[in-house]
N, C-alpha and C. Protein backbone atom coordinates (compact mmCIF):
# COMPACT_ATOMS: atom_id res chain seq x y z
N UNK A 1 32.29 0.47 -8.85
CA UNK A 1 32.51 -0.36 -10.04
C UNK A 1 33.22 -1.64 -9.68
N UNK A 2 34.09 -1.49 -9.01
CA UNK A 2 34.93 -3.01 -8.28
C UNK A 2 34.19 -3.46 -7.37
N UNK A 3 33.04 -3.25 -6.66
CA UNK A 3 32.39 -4.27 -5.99
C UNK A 3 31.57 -5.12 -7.18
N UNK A 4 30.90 -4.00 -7.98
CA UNK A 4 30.59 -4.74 -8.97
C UNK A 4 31.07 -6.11 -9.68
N UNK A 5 32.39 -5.69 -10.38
CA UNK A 5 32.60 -6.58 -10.88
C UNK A 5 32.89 -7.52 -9.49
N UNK A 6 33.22 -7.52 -8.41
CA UNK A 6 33.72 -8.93 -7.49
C UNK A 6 32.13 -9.34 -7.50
N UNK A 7 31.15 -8.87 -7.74
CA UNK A 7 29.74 -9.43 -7.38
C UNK A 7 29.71 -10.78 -8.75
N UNK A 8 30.03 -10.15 -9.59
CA UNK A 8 30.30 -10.55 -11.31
C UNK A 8 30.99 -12.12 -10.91
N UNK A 9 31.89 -11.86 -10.48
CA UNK A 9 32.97 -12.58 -10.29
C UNK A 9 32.38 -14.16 -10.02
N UNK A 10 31.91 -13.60 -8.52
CA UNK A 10 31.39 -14.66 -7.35
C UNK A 10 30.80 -15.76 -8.27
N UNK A 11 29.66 -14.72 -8.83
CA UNK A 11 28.76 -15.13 -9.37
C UNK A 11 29.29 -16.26 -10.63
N UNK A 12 30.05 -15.85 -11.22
CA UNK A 12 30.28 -16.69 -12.72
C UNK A 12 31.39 -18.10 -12.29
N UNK A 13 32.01 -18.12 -10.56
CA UNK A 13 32.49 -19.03 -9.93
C UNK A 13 31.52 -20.15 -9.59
N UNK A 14 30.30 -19.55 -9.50
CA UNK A 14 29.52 -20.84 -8.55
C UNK A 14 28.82 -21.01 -9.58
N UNK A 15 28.27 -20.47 -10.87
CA UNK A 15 27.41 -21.19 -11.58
C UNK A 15 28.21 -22.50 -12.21
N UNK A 16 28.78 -23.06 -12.16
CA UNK A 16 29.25 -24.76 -12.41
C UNK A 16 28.59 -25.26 -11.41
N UNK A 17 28.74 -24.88 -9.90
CA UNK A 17 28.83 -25.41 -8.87
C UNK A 17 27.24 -25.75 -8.96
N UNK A 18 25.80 -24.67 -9.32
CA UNK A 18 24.57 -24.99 -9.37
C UNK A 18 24.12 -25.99 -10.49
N UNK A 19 24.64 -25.61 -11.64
CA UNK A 19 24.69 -26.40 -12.51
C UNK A 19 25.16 -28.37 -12.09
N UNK A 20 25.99 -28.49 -11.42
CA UNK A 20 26.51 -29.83 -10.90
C UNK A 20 25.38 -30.07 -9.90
N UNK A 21 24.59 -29.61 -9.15
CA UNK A 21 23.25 -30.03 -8.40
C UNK A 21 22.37 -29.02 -9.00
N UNK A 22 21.64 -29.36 -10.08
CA UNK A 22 20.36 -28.34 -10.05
C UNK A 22 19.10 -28.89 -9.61
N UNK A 23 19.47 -29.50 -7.87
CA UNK A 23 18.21 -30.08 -7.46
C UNK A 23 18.38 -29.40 -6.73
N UNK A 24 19.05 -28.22 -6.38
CA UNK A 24 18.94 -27.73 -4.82
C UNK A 24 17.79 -27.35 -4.33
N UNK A 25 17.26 -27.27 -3.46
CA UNK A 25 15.60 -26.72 -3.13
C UNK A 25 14.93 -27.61 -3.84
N UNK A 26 15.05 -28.63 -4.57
CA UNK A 26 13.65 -29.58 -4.92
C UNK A 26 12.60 -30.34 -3.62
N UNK A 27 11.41 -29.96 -4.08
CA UNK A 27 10.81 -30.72 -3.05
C UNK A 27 9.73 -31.73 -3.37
N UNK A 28 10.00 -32.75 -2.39
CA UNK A 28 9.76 -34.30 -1.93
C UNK A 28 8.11 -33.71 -2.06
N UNK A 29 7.40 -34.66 -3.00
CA UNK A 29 5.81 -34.61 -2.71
C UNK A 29 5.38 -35.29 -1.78
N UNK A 30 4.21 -35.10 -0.52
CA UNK A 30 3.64 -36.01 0.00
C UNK A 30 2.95 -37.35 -0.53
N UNK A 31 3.17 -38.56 0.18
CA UNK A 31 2.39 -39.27 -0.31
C UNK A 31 0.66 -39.14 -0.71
N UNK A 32 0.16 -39.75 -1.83
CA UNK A 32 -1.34 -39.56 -1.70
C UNK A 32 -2.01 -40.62 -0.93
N UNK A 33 -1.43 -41.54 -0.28
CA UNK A 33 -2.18 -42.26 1.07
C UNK A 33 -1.04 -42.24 1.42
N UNK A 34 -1.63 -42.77 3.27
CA UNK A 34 -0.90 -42.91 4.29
C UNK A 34 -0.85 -44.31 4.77
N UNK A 35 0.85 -44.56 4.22
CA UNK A 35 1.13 -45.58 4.16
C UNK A 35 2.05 -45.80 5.46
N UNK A 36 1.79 -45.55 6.51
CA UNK A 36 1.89 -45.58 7.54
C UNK A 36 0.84 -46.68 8.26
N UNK A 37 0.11 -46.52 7.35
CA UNK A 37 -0.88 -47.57 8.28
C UNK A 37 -1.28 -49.44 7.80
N UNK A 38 0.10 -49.20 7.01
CA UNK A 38 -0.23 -50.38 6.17
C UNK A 38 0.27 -51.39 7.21
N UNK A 39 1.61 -51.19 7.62
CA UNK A 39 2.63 -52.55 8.45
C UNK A 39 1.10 -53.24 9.02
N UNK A 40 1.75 -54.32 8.96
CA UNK A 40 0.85 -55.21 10.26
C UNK A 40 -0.73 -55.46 9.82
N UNK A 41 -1.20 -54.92 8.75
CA UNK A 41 -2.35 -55.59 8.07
C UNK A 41 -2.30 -56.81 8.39
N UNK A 42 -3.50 -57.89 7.61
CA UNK A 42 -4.00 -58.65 7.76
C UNK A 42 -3.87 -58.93 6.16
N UNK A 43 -3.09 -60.36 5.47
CA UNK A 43 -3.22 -60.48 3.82
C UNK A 43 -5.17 -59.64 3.31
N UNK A 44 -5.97 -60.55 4.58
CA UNK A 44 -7.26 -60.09 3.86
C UNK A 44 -8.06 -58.48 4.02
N UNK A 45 -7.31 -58.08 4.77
CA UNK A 45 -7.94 -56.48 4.97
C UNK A 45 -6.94 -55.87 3.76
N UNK A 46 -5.89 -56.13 4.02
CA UNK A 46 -5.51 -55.40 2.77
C UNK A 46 -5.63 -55.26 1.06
N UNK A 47 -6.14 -56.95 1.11
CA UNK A 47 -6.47 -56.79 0.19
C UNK A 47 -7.68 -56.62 -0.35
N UNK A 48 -8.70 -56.27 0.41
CA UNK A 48 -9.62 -56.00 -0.12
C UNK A 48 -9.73 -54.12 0.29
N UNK A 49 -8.72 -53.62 1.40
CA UNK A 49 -8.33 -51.93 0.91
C UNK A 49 -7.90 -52.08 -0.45
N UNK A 50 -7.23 -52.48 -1.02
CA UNK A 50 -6.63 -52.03 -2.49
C UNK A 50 -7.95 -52.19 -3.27
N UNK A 51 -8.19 -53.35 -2.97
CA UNK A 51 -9.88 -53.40 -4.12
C UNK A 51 -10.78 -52.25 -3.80
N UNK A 52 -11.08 -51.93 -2.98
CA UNK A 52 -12.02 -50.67 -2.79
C UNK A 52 -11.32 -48.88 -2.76
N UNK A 53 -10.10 -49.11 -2.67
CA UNK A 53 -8.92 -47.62 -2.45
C UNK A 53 -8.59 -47.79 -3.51
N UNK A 54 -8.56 -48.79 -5.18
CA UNK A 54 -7.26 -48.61 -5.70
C UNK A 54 -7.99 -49.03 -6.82
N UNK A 55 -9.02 -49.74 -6.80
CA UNK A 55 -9.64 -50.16 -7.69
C UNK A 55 -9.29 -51.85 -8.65
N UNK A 56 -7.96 -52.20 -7.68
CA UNK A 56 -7.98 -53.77 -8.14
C UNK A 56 -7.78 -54.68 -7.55
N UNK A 57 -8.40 -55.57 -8.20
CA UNK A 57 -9.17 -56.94 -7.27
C UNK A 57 -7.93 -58.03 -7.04
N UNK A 58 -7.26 -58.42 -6.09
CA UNK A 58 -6.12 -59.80 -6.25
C UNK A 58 -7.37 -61.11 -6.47
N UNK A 59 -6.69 -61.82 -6.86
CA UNK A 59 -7.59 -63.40 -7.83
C UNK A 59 -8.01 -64.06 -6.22
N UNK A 60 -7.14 -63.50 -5.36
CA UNK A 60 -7.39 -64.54 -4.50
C UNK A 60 -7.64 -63.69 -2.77
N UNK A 61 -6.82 -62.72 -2.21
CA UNK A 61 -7.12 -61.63 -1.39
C UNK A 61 -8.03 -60.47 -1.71
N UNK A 62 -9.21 -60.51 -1.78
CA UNK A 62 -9.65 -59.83 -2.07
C UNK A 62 -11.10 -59.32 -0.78
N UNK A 63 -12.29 -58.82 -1.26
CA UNK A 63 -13.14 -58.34 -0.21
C UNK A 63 -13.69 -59.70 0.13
N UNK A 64 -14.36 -60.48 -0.15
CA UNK A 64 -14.78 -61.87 -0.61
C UNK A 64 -14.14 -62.44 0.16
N UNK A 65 -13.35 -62.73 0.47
CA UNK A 65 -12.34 -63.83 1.15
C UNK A 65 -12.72 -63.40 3.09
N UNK A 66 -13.24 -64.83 3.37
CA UNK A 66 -13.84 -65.02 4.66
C UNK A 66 -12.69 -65.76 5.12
N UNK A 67 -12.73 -65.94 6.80
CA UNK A 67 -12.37 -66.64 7.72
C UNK A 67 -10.65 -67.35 7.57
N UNK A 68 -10.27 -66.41 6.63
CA UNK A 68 -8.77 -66.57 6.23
C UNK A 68 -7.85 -67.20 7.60
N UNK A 69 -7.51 -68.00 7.19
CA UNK A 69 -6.16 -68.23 8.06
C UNK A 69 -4.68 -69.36 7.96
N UNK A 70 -3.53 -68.04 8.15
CA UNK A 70 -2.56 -68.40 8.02
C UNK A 70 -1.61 -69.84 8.61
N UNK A 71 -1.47 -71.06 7.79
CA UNK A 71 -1.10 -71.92 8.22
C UNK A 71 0.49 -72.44 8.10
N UNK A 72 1.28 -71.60 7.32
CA UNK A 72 2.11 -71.57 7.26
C UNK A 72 3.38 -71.25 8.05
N UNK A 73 4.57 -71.74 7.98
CA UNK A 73 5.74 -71.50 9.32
C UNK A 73 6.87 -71.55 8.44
N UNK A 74 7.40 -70.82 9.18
CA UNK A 74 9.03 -70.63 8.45
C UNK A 74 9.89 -71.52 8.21
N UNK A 75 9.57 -72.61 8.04
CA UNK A 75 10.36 -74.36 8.44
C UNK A 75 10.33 -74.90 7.02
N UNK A 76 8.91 -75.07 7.24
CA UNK A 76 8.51 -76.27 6.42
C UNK A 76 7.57 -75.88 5.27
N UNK A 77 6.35 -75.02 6.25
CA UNK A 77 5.81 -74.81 4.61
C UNK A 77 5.63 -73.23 4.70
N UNK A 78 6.40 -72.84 4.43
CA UNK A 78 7.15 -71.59 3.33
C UNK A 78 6.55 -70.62 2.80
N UNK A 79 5.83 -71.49 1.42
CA UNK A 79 5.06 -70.81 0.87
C UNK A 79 4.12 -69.98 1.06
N UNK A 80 3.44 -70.76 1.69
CA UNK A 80 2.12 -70.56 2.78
C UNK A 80 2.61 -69.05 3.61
N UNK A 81 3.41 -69.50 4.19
CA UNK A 81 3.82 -68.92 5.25
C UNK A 81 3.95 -66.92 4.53
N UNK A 82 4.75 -67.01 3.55
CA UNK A 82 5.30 -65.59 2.88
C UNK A 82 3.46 -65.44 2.14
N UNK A 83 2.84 -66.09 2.16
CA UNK A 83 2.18 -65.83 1.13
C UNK A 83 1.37 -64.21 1.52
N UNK A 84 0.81 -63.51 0.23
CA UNK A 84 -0.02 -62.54 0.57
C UNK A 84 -0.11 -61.96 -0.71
N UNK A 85 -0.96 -60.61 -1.03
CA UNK A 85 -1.35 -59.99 -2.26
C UNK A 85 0.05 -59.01 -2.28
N UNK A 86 0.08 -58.94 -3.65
CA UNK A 86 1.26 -58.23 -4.61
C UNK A 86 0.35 -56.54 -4.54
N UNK A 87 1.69 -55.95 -4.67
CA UNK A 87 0.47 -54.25 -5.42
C UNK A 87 1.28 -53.86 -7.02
N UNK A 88 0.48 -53.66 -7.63
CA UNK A 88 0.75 -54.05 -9.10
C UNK A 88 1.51 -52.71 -8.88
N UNK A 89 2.80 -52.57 -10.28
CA UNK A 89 3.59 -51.87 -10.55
C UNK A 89 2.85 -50.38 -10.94
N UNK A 90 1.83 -51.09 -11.75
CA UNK A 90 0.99 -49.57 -12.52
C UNK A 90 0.16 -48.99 -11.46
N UNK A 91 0.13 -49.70 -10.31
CA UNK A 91 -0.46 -48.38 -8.99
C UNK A 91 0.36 -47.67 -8.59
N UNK A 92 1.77 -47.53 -8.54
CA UNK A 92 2.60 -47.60 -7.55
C UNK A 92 2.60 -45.81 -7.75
N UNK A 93 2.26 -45.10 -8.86
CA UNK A 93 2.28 -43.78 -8.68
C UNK A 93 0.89 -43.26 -7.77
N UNK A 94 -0.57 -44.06 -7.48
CA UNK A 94 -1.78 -43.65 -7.13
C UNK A 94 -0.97 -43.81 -5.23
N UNK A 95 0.25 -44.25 -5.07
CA UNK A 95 0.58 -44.36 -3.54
C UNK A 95 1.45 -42.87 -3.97
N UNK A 96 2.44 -42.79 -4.54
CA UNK A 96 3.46 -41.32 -4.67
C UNK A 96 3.66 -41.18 -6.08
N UNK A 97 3.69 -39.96 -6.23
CA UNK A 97 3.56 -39.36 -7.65
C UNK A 97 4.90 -39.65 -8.30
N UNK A 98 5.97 -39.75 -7.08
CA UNK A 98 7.23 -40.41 -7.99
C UNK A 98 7.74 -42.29 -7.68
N UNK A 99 6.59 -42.93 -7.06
CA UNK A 99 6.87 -44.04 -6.82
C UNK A 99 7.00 -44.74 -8.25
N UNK A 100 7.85 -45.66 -8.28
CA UNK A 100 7.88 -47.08 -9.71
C UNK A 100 7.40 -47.99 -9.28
N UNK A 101 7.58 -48.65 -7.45
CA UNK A 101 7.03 -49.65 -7.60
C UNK A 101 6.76 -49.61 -5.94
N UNK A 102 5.69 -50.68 -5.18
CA UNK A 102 5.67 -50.85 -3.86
C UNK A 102 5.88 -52.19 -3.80
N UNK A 103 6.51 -52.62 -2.70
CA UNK A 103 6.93 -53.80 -2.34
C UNK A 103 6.64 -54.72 -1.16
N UNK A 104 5.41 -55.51 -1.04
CA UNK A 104 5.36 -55.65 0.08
C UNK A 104 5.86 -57.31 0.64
N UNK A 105 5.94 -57.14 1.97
CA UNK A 105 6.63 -58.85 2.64
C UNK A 105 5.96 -59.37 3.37
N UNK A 106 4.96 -60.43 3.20
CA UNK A 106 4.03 -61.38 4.33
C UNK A 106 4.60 -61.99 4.85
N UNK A 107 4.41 -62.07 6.55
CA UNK A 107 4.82 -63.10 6.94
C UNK A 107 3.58 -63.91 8.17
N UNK A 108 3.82 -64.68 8.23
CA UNK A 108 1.64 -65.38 9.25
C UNK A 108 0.76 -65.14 8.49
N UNK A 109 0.69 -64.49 7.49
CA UNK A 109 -0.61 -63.12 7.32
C UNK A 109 -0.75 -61.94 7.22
N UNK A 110 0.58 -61.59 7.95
CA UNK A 110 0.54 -60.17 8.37
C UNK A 110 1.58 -59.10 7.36
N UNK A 111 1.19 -58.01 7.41
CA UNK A 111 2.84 -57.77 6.48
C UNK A 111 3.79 -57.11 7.20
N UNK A 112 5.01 -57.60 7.18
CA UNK A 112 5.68 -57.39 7.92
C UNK A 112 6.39 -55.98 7.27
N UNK A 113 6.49 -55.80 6.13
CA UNK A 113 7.25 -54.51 5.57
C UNK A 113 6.64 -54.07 4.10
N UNK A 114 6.91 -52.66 4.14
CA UNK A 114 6.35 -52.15 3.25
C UNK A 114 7.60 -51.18 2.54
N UNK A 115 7.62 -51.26 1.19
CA UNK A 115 9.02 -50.16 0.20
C UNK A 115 8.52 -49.42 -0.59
N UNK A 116 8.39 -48.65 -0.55
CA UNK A 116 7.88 -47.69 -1.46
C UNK A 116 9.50 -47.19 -2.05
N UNK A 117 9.59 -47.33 -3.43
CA UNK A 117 11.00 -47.15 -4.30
C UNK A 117 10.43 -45.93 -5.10
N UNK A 118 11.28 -44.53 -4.87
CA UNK A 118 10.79 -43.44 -5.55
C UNK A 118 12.06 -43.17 -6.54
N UNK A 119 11.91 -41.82 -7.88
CA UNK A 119 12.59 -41.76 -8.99
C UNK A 119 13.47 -40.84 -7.73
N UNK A 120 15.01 -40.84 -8.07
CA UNK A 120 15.03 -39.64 -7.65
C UNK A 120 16.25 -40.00 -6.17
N UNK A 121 17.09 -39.33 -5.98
CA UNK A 121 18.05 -39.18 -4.61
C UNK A 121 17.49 -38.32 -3.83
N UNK A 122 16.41 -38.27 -2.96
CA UNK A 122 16.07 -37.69 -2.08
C UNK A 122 16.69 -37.95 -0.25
N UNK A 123 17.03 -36.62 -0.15
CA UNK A 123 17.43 -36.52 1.14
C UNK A 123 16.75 -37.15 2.41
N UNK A 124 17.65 -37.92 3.32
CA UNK A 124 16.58 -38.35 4.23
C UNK A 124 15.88 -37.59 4.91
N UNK A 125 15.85 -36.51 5.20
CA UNK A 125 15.33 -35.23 6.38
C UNK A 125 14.22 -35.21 5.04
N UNK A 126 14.26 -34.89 4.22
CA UNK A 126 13.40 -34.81 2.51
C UNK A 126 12.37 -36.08 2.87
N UNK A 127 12.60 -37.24 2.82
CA UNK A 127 11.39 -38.26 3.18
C UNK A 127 11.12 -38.03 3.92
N UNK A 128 11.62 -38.14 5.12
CA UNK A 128 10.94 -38.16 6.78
C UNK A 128 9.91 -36.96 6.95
N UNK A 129 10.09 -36.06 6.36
CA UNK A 129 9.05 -34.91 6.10
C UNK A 129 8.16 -35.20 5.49
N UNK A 130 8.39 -35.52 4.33
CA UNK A 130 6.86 -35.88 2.95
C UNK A 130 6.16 -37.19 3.84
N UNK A 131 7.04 -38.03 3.83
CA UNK A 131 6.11 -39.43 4.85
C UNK A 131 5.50 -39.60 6.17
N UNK A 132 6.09 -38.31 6.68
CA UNK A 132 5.39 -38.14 7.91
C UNK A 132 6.19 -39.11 9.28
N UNK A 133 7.50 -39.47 8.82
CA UNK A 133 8.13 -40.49 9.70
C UNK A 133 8.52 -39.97 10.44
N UNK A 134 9.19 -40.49 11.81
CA UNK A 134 10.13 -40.07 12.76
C UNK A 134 11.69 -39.73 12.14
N UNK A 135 12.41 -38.69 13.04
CA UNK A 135 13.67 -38.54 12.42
C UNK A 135 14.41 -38.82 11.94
N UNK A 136 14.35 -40.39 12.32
CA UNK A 136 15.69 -41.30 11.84
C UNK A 136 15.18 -42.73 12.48
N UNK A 137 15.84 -43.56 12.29
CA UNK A 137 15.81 -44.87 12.54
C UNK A 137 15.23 -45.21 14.03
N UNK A 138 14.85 -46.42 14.45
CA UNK A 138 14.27 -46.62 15.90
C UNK A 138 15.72 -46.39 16.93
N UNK A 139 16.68 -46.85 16.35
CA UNK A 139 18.14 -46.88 17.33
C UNK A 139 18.39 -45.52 17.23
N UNK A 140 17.84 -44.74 16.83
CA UNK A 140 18.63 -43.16 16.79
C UNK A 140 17.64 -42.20 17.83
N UNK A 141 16.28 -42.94 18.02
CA UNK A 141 15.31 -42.60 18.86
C UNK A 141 15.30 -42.58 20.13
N UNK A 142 14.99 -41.40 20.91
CA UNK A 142 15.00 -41.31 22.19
C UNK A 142 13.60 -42.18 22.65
N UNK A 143 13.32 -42.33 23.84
CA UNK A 143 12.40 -44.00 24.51
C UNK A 143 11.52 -42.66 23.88
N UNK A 144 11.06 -41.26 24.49
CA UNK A 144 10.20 -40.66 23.88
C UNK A 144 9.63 -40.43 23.04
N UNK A 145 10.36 -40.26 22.52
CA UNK A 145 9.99 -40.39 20.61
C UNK A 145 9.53 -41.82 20.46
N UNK A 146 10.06 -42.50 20.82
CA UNK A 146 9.66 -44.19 20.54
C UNK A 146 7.81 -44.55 21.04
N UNK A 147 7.81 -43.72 21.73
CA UNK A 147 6.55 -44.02 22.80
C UNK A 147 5.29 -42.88 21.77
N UNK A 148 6.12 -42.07 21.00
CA UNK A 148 4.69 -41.49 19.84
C UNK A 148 4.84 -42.51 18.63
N UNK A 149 5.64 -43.39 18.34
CA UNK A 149 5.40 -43.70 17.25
C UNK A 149 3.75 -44.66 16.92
N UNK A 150 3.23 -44.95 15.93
CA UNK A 150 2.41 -45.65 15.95
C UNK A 150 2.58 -46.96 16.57
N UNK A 151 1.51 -47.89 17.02
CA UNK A 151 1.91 -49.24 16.96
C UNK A 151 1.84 -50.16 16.26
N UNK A 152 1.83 -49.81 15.37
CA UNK A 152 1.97 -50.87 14.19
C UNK A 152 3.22 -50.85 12.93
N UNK A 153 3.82 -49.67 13.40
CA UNK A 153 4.69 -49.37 13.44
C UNK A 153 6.26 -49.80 13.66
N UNK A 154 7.13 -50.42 13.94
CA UNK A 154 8.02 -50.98 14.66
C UNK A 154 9.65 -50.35 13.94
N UNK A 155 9.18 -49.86 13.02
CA UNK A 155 10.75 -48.88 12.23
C UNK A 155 10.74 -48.55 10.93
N UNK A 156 11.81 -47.87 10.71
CA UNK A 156 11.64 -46.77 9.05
C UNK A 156 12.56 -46.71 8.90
N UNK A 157 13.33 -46.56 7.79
CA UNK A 157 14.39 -46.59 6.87
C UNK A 157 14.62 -46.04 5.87
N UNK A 158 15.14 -45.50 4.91
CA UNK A 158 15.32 -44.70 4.18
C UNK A 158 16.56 -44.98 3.70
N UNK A 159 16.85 -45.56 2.36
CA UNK A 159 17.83 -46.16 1.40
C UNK A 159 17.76 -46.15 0.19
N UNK A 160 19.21 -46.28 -0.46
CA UNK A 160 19.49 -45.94 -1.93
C UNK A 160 19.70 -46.92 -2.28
N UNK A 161 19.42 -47.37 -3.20
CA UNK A 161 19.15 -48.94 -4.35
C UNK A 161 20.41 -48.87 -4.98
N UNK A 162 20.66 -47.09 -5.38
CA UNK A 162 21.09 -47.28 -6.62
C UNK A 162 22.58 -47.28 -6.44
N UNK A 163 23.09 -46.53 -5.28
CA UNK A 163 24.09 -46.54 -4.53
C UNK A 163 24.26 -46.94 -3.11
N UNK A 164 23.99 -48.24 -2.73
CA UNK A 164 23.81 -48.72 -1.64
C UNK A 164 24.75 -48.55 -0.03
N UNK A 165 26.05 -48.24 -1.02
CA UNK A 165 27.23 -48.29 -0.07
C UNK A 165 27.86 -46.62 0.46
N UNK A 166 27.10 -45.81 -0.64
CA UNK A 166 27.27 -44.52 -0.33
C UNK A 166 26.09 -43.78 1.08
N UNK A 167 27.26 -43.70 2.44
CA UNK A 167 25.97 -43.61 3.44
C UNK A 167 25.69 -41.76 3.27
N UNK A 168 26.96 -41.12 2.31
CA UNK A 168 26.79 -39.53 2.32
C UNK A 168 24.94 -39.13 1.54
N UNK A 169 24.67 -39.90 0.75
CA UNK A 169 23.51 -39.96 0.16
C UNK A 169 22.37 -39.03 0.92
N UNK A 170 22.02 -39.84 1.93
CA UNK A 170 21.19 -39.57 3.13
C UNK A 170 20.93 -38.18 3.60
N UNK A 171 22.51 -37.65 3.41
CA UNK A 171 22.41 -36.26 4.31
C UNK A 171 22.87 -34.98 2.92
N UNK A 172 23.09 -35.13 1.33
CA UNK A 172 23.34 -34.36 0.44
C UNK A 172 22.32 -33.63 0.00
N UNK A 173 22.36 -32.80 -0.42
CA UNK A 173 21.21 -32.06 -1.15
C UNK A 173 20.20 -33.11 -2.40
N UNK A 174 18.77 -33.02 -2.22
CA UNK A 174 18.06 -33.72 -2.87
C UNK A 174 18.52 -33.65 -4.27
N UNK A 175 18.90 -34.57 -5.04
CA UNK A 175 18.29 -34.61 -7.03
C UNK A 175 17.66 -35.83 -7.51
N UNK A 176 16.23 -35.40 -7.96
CA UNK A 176 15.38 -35.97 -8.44
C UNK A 176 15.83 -36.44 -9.82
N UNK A 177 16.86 -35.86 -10.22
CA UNK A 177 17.31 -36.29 -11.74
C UNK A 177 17.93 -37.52 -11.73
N UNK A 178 18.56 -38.00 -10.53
CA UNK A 178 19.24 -39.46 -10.62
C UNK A 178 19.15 -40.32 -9.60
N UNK A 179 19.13 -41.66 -9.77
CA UNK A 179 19.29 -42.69 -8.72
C UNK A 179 17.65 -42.89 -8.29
N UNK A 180 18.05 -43.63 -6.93
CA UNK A 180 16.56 -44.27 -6.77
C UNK A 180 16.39 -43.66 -4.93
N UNK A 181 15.27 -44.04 -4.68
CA UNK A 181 15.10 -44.01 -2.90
C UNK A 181 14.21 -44.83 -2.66
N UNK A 182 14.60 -45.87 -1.57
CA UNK A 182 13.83 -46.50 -0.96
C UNK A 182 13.27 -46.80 0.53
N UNK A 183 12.04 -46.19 0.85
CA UNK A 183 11.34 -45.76 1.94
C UNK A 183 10.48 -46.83 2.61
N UNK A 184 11.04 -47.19 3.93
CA UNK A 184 10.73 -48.63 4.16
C UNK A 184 10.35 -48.42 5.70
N UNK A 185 9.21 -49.15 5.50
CA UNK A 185 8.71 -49.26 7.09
C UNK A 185 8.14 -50.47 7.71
N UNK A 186 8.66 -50.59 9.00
CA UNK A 186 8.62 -52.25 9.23
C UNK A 186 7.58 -52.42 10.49
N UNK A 187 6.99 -53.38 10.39
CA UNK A 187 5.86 -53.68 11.34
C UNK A 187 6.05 -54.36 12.05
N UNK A 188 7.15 -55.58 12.09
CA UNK A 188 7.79 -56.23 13.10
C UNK A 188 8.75 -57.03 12.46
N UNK A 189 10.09 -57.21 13.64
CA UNK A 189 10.84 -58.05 13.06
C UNK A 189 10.94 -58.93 11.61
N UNK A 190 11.69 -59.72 10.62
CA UNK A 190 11.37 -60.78 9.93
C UNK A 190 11.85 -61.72 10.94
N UNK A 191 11.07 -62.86 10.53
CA UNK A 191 11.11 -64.41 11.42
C UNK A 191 11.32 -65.23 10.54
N UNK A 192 11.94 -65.73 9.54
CA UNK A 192 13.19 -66.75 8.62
C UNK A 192 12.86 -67.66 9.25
N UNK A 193 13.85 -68.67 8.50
CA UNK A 193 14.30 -70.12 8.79
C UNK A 193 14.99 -70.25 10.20
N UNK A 194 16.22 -68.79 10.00
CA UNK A 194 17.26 -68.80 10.59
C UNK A 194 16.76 -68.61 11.83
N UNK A 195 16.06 -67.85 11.62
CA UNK A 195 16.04 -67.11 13.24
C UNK A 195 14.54 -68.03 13.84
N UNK A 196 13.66 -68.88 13.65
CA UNK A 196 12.92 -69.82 13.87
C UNK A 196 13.91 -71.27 13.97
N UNK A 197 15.09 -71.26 14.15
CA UNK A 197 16.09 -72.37 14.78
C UNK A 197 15.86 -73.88 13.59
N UNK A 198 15.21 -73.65 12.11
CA UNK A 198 14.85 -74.77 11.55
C UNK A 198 16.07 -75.91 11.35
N UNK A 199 17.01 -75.20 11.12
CA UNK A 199 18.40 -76.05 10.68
C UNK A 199 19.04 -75.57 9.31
N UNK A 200 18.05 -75.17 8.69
CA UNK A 200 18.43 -74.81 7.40
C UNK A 200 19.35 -73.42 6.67
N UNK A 201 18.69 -72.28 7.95
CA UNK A 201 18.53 -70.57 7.85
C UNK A 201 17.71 -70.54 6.75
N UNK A 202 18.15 -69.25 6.60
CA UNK A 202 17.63 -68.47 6.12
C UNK A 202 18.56 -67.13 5.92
């Protein structure tokens, strides 16, 4: 009867404690494409993948668009330079079932980074699984590990929007009930003002 009730006991101690995370065991959906293979596109291949994968057309990157080329530099003309196709907000679940939005960054032509922003505080070991990424960051990587990654590839990240400064985030038990995650993979360096020596930065 007294183990009993200490079983009783335990038990009516930790239900606050489940109750205060009832994400424990939630799990991270895989993406429905593999957005792994996006870094390092071309403005015009990609955008005419979204027109044929996604079903919408950019006004101006699209299948149609011949002999494209990037004339723009980080100096002077700018515009040019960042330019490339947007991915509309209302796809952003046909990439992850809990994405709000994807974010992407041109730079030559090329894209240099890709964000996929999901609902939800998901654990980093939690992405790196569903996305199919390496363990952790390129600096946390042994040359081995470095030498499977893709090449187009160049690093991954995994960050909170919503709490930027909290680094415990990363390693807590997943809850999908609050905050944001943002899953980022980079195809090469950014090349700025600053770091192209213009005078201005960046």
């Amino acid at each position: 009867m007294k183990i009993r009730e200490s079983a009783l006991a335990v038990l009516v101690a930790t239900m606050p404690l489940l109750a205060a995370n009832p994400s424990t065991g939630a799990t991270l959906p895989k993406p429905t494409v593999d957005v792994r293979a996006w870094p390092r596109m071309t403005s015009p291949k990609f955008g005419c993948y979204v027109e044929t994968a996604f079903g919408y057309r950019d006004r101006r990157f699209n299948c149609t668009l011949k002999k494209y080329r990037n004339t723009g530099d980080a100096c002077k003309n700018t515009k040019v330079y960042y330019e490339g196709p947007a991915f509309p907000d209302r796809l952003a679940t046909s990439v992850h079932p809990l994405a709000t939005k994807v974010d992407l960054d041109w730079e030559h032509g090329d894209l240099q980074m890709v964000t996929v922003t999901l609902k939800g505080t998901w654990n980093e070991v939690d992405v790196r699984n569903a996305f199919g990424l390496p363990r952790a960051e390129g600096r946390k990587l042994t040359e081995a590990e470095l030498r499977t990654q893709p090449d187009n590839l160049m690093d991954t990240s995994v960050q909170y929007p919503s709490s930027p400064l909290d680094e415990s985030l990363a390693k807590r038990p997943s809850n999908p009930a609050r905050g944001t995650t943002a899953v980022m993979l980079y195809g090469f360096d950014h090349m700025g003002a600053g770091d192209a020596a213009c005078g201005g930065g960046e």
